[in-house]
N, C-alpha and C. Protein backbone atom coordinates (compact mmCIF):
# COMPACT_ATOMS: atom_id res chain seq x y z
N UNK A 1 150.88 88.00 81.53
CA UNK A 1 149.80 88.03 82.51
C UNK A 1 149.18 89.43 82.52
N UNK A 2 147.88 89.31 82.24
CA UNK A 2 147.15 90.56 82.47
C UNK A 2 146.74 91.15 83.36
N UNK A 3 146.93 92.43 83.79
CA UNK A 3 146.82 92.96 85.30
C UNK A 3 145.67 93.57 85.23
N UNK A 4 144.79 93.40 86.43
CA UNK A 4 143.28 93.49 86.70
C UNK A 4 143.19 95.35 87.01
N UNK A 5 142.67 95.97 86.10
CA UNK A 5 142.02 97.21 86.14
C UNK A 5 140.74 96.97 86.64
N UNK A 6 140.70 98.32 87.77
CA UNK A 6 139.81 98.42 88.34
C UNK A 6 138.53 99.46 87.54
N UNK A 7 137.36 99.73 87.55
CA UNK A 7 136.55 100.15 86.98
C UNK A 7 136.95 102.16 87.77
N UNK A 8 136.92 103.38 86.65
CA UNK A 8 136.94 104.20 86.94
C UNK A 8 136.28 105.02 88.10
N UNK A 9 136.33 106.09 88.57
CA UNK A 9 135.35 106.24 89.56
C UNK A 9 134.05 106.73 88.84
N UNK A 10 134.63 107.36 87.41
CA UNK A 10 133.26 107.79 86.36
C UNK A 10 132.26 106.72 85.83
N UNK A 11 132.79 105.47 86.03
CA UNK A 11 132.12 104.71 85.98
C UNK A 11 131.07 104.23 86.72
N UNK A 12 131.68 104.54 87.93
CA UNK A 12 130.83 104.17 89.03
C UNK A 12 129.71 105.05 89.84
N UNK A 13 130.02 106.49 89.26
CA UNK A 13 129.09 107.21 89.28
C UNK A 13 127.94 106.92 88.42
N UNK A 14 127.97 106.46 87.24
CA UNK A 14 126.92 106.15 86.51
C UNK A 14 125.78 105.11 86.56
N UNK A 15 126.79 104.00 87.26
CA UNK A 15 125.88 103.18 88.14
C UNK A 15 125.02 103.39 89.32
N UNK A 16 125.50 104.51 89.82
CA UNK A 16 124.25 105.32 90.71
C UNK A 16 122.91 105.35 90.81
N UNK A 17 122.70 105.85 89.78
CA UNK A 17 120.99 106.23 89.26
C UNK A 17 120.56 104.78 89.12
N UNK A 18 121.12 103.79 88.31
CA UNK A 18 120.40 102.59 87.97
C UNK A 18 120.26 101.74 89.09
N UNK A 19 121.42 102.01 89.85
CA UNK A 19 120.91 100.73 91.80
C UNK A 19 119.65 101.49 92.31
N UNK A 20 119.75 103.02 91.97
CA UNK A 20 118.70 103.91 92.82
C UNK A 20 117.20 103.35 92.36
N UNK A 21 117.22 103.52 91.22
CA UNK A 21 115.91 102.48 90.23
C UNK A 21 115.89 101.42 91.14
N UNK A 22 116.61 100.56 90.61
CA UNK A 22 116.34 98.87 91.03
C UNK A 22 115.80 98.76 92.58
N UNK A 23 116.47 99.93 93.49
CA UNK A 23 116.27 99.79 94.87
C UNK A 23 114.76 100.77 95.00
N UNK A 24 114.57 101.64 94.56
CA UNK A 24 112.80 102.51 94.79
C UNK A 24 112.05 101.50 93.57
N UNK A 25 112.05 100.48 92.64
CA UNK A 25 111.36 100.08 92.06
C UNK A 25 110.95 98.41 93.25
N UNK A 26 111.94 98.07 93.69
CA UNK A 26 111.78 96.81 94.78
C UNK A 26 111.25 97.49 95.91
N UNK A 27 111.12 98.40 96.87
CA UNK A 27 110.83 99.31 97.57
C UNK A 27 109.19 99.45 97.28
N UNK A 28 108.96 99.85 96.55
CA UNK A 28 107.58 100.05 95.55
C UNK A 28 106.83 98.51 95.57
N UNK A 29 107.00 97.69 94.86
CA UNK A 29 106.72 96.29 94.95
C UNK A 29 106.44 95.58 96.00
N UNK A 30 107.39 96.01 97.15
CA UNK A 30 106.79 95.54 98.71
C UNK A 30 105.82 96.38 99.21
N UNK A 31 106.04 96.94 98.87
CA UNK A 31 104.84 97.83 99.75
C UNK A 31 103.43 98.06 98.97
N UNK A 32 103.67 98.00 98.23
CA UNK A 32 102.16 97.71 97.05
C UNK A 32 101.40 96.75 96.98
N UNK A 33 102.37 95.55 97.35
CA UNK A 33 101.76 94.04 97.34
C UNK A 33 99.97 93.89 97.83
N UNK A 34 99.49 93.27 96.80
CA UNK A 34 97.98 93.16 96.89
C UNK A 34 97.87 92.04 98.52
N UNK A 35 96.49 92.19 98.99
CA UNK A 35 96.37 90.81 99.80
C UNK A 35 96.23 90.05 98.85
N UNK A 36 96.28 88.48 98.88
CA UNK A 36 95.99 87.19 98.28
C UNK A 36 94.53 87.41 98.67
N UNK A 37 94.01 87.42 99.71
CA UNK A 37 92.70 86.68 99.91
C UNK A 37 91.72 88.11 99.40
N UNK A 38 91.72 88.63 99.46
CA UNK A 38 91.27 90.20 98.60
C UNK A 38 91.63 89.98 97.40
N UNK A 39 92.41 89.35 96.88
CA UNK A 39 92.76 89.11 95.56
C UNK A 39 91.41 88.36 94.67
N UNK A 40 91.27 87.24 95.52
CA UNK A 40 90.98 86.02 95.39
C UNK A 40 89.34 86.40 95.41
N UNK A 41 89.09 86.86 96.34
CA UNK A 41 87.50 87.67 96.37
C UNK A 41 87.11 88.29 95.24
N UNK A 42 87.69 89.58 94.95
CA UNK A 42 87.78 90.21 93.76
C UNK A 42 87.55 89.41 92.60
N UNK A 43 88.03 88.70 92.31
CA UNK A 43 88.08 88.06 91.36
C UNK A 43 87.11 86.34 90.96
N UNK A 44 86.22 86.15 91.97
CA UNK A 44 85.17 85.41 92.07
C UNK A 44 83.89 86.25 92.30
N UNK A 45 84.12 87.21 92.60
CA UNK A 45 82.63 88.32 92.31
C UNK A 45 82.63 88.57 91.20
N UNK A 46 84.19 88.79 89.92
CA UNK A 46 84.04 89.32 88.57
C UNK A 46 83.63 88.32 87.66
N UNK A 47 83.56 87.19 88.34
CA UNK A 47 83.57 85.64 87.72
C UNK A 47 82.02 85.50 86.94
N UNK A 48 80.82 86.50 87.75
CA UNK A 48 79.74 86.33 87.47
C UNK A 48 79.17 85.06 87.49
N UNK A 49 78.04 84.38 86.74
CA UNK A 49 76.95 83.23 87.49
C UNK A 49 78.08 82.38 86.72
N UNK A 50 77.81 80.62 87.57
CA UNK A 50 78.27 79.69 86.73
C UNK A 50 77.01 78.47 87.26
N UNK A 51 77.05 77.98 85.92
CA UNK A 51 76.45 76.92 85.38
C UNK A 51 76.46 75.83 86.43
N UNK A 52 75.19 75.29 86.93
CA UNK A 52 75.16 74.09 87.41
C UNK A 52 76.08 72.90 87.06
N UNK A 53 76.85 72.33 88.02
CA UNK A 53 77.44 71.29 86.95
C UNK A 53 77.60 70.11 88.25
């Protein structure tokens, strides 16, 4: 039976920086978030003329 080693503490220092990323890059993403309906505007003024149909 193999006995469960736990991960070093040097290990776990290294994982530091990369949660710090993941957490100021999700952080970033909420708070940046475009409106939808400003979205949606924007992007039917860039639409230019359309064709009778």
């Amino acid at each position: 039976m193999k006995s469960t080693r736990w991960p070093q503490p040097g290990h776990l220092l290294l994982l530091l920086p990369l949660i710090a990323v993941v957490v100021w890059v999700g952080w970033r993403a909420g708070r940046l978030r475009d409106d939808p309906g400003h979205v949606l505007a924007v992007l039917r003024a860039a639409a230019g003329p359309v064709l009778p149909g």
